[in-house]
N, C-alpha and C. Protein backbone atom coordinates (compact mmCIF):
# COMPACT_ATOMS: atom_id res chain seq x y z
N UNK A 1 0.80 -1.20 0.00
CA UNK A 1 0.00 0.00 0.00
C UNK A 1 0.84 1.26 0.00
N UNK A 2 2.21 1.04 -0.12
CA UNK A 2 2.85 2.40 -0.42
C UNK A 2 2.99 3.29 -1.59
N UNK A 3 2.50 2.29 -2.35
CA UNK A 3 2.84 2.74 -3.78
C UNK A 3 1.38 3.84 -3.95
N UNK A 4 0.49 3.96 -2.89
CA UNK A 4 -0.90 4.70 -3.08
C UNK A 4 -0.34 5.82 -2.46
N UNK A 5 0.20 6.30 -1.17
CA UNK A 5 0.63 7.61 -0.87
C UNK A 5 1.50 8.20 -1.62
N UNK A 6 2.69 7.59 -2.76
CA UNK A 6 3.35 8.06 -2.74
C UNK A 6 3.67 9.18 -4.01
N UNK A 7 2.21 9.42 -4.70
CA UNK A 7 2.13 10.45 -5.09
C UNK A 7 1.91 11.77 -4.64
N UNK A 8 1.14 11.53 -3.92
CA UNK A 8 0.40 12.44 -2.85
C UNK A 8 2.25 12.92 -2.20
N UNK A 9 2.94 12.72 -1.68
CA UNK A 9 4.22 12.67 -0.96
C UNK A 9 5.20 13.44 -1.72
N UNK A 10 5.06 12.99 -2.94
CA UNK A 10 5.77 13.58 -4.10
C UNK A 10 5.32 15.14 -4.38
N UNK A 11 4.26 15.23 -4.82
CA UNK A 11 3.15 16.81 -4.77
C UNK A 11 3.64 17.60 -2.87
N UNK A 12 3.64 16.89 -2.12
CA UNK A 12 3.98 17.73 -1.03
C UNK A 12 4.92 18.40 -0.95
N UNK A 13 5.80 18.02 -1.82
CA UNK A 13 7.34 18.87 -1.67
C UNK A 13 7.67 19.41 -2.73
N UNK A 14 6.71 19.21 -3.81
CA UNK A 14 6.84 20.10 -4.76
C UNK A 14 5.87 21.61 -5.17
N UNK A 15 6.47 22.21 -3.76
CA UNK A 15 5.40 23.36 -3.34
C UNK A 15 6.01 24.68 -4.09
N UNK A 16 7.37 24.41 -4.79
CA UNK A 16 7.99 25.82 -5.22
C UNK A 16 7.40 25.71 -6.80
N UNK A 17 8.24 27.39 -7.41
CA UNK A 17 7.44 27.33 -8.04
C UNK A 17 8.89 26.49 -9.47
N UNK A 18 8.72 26.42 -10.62
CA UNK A 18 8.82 25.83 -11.58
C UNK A 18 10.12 26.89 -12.96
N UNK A 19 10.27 28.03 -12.45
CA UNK A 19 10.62 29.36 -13.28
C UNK A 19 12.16 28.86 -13.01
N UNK A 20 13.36 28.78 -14.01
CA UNK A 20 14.42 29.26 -13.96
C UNK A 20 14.81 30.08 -13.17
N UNK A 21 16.36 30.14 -12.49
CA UNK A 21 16.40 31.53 -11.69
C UNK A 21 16.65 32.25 -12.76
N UNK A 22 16.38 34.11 -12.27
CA UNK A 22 16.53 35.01 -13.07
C UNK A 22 15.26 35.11 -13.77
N UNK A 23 14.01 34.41 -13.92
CA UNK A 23 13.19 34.19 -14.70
C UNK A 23 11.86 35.03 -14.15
N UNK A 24 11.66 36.26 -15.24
CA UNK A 24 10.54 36.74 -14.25
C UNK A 24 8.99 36.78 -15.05
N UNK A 25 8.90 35.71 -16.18
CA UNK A 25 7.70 35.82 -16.69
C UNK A 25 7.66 36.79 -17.37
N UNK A 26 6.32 37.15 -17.98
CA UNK A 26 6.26 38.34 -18.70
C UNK A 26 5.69 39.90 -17.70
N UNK A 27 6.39 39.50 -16.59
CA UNK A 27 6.04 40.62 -15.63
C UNK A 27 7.57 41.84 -16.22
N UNK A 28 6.65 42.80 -16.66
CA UNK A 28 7.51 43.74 -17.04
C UNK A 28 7.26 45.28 -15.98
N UNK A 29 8.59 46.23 -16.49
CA UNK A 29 8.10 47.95 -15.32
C UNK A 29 6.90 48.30 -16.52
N UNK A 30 6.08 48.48 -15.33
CA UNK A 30 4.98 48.86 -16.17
C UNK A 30 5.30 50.42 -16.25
N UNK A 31 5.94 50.78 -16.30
CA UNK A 31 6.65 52.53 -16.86
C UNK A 31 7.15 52.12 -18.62
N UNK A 32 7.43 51.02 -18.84
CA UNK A 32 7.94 50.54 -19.91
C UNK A 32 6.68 51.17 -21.26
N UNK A 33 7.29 52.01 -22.46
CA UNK A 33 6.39 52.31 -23.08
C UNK A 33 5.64 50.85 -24.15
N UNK A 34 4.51 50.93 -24.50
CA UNK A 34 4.25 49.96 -25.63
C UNK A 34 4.96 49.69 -26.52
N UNK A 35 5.11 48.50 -26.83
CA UNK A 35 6.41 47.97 -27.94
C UNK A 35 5.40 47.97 -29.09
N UNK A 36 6.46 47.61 -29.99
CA UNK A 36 5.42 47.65 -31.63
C UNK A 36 4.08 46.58 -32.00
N UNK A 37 4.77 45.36 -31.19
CA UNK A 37 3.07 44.48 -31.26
C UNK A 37 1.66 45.01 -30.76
N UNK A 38 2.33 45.57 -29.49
CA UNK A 38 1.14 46.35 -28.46
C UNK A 38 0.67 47.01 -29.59
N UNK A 39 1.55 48.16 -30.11
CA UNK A 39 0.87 49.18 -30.69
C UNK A 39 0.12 48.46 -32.44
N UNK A 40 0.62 47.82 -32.90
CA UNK A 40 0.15 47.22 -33.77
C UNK A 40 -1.26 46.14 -33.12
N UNK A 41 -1.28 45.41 -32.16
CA UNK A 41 -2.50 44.67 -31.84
C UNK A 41 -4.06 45.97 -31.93
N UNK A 42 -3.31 46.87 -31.02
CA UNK A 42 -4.37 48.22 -30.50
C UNK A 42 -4.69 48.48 -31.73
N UNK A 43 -4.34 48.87 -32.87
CA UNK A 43 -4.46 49.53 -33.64
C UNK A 43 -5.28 48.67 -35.02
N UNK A 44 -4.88 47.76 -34.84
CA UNK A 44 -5.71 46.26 -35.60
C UNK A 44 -7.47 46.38 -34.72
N UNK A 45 -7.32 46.30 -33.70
CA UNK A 45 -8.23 45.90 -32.73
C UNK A 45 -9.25 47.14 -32.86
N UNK A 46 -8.76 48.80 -32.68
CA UNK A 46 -9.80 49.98 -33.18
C UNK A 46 -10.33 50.40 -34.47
N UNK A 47 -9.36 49.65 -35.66
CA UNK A 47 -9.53 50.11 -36.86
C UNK A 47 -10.96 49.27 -36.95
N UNK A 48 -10.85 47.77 -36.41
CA UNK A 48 -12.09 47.06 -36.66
C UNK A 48 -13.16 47.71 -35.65
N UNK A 49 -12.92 48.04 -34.46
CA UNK A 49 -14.23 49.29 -33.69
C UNK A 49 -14.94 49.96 -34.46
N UNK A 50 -14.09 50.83 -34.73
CA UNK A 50 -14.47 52.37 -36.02
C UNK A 50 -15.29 51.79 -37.01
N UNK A 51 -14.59 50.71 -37.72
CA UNK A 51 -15.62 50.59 -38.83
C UNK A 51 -17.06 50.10 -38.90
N UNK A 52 -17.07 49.16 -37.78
CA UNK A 52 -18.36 48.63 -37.28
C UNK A 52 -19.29 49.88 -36.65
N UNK A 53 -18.30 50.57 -35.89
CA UNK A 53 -19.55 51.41 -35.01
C UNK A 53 -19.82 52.84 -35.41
N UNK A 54 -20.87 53.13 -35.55
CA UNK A 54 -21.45 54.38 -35.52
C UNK A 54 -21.25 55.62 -34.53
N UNK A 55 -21.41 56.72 -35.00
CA UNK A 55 -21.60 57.97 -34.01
C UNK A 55 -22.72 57.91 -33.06
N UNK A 56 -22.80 58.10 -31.59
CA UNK A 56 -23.71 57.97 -30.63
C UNK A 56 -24.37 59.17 -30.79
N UNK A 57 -24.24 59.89 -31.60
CA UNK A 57 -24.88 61.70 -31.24
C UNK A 57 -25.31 62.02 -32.75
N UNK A 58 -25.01 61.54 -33.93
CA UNK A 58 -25.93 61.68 -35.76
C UNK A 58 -26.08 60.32 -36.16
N UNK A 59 -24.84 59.46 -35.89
CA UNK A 59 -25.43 57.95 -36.79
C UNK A 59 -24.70 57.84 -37.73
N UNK A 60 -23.37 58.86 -38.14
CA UNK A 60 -22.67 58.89 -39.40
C UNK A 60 -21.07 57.84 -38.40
N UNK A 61 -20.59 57.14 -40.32
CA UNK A 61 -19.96 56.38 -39.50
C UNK A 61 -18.13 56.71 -38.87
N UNK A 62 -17.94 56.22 -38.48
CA UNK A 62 -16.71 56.71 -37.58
C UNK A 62 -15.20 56.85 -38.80
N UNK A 63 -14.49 57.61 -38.61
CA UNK A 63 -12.96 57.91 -39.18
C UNK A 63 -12.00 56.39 -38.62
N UNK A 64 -10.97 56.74 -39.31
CA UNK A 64 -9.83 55.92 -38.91
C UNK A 64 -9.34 56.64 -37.56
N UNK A 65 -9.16 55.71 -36.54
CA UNK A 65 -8.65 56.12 -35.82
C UNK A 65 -6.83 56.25 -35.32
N UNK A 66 -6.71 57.20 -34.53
CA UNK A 66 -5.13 57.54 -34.70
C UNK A 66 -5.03 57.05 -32.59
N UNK A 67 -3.51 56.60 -32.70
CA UNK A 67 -3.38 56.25 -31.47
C UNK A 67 -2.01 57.01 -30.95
N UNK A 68 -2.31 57.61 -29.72
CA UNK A 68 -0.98 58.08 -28.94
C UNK A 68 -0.54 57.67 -27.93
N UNK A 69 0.33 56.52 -28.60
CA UNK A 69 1.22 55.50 -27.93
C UNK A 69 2.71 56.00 -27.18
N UNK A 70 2.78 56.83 -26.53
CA UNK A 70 4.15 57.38 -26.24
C UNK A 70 3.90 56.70 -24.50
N UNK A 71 2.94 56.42 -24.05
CA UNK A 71 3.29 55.70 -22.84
C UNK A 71 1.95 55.37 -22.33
N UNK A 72 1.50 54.42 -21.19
CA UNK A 72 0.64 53.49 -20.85
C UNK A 72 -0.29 55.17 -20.22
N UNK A 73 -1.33 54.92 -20.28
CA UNK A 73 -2.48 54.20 -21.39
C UNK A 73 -2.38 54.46 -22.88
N UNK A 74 -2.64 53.86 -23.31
CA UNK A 74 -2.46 54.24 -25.16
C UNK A 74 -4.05 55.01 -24.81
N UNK A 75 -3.78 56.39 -25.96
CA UNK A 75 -5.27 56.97 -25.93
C UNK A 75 -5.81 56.92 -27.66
N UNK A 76 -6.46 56.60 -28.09
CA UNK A 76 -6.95 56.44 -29.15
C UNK A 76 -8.21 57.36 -29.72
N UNK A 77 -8.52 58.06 -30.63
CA UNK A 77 -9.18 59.31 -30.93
C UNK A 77 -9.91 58.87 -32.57
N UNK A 78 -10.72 59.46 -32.71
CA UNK A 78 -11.43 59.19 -33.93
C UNK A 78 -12.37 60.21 -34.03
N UNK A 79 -12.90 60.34 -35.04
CA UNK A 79 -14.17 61.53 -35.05
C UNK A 79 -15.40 60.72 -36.47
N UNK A 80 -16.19 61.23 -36.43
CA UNK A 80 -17.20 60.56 -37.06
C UNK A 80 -17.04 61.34 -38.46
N UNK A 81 -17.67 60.88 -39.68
CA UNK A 81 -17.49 61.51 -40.88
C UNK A 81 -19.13 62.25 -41.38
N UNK A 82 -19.43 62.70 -40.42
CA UNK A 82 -20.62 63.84 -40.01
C UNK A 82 -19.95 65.01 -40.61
N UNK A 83 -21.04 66.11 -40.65
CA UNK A 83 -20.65 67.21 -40.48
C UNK A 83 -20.20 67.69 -39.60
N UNK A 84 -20.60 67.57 -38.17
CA UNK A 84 -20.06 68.08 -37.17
C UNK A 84 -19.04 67.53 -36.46
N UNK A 85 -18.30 66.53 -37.19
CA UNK A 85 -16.86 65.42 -36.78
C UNK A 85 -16.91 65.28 -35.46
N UNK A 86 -17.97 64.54 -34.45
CA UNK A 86 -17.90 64.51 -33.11
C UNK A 86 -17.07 63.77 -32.71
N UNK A 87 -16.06 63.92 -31.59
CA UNK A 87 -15.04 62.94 -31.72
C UNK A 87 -15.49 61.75 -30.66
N UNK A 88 -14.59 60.80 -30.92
CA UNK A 88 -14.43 59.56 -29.80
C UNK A 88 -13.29 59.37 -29.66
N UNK A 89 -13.53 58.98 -28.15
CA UNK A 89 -12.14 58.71 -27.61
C UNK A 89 -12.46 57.13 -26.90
N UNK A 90 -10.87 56.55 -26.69
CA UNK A 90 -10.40 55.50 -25.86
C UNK A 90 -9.43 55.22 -25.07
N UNK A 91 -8.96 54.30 -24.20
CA UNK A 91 -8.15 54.38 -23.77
C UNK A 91 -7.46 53.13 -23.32
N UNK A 92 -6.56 52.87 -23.57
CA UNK A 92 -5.96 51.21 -23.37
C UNK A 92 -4.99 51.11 -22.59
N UNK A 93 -5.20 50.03 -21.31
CA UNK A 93 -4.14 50.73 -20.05
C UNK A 93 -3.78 48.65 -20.36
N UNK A 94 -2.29 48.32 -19.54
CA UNK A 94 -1.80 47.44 -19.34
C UNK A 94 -2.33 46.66 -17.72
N UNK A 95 -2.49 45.57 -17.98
CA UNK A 95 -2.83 45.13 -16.79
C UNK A 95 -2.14 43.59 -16.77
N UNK A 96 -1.92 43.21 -15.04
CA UNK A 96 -1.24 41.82 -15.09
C UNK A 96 -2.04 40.59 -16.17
N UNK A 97 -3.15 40.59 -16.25
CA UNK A 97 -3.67 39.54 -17.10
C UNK A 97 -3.50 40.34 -18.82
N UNK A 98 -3.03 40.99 -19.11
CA UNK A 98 -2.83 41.81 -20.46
C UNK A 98 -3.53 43.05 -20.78
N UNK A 99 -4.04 43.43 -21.81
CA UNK A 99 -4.71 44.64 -22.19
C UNK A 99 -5.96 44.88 -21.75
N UNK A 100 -6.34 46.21 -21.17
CA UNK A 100 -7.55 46.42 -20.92
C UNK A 100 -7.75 47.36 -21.87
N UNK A 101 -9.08 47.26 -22.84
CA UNK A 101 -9.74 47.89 -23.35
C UNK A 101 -11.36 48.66 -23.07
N UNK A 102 -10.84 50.29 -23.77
CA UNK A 102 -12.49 50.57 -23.51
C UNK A 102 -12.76 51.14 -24.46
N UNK A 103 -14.23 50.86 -24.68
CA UNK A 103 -15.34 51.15 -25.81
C UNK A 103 -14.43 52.48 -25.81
N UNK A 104 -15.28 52.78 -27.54
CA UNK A 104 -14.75 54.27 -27.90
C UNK A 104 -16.24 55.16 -27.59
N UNK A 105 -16.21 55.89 -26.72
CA UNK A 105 -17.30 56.63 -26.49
C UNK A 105 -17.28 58.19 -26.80
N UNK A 106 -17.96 59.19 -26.81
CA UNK A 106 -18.22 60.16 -27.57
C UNK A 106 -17.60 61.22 -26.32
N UNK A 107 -16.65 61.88 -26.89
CA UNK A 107 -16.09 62.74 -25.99
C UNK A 107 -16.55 64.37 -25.91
């Protein structure tokens, strides 16, 4: 009957964690500005927003949007192709589980 604990025995002492030393995951300084994927994912990710969504205030449909990536949060801007170009804004902040995104709402 030893051969039944002795997994259980094995798992008990293997309580650390599994990482190389020196190894810190993809935990980065979050002072670190967006690298080019970031800014390329964001920018993949609003172009498809814009085109789908409409202006909340005429109904005309949204511009290409432009992103100012010089450091966390990325802010992202667009205006509608109305007469009265109402703009929208967004804003994309870094978080431990990855990107947080928010709707582009009417600024």
């Amino acid at each position: 009957m030893e051969w039944f604990f002795l997994p259980w025995t094995v798992t008990a002492y293997l309580t650390g964690t599994f990482d190389p030393p020196g190894w810190h995951g993809i935990e980065r300084n979050r002072y670190e500005p967006p690298g080019a994927a970031e800014k390329w994912l964001i920018e993949i990710l609003y172009e498809t927003v814009a085109a789908e969504t409409r202006c909340t205030r005429c109904g005309a449909p949204l511009d290409r949007p432009r992103l100012r990536a010089g450091a966390w949060p990325v802010r992202v801007a667009t205006r509608c192709r109305g007469s009265a170009r109402h703009r929208h804004r967004a804003a994309v902040s870094r978080t431990p589980d990855g990107l947080r995104t928010d709707p582009l709402i009417r600024a």
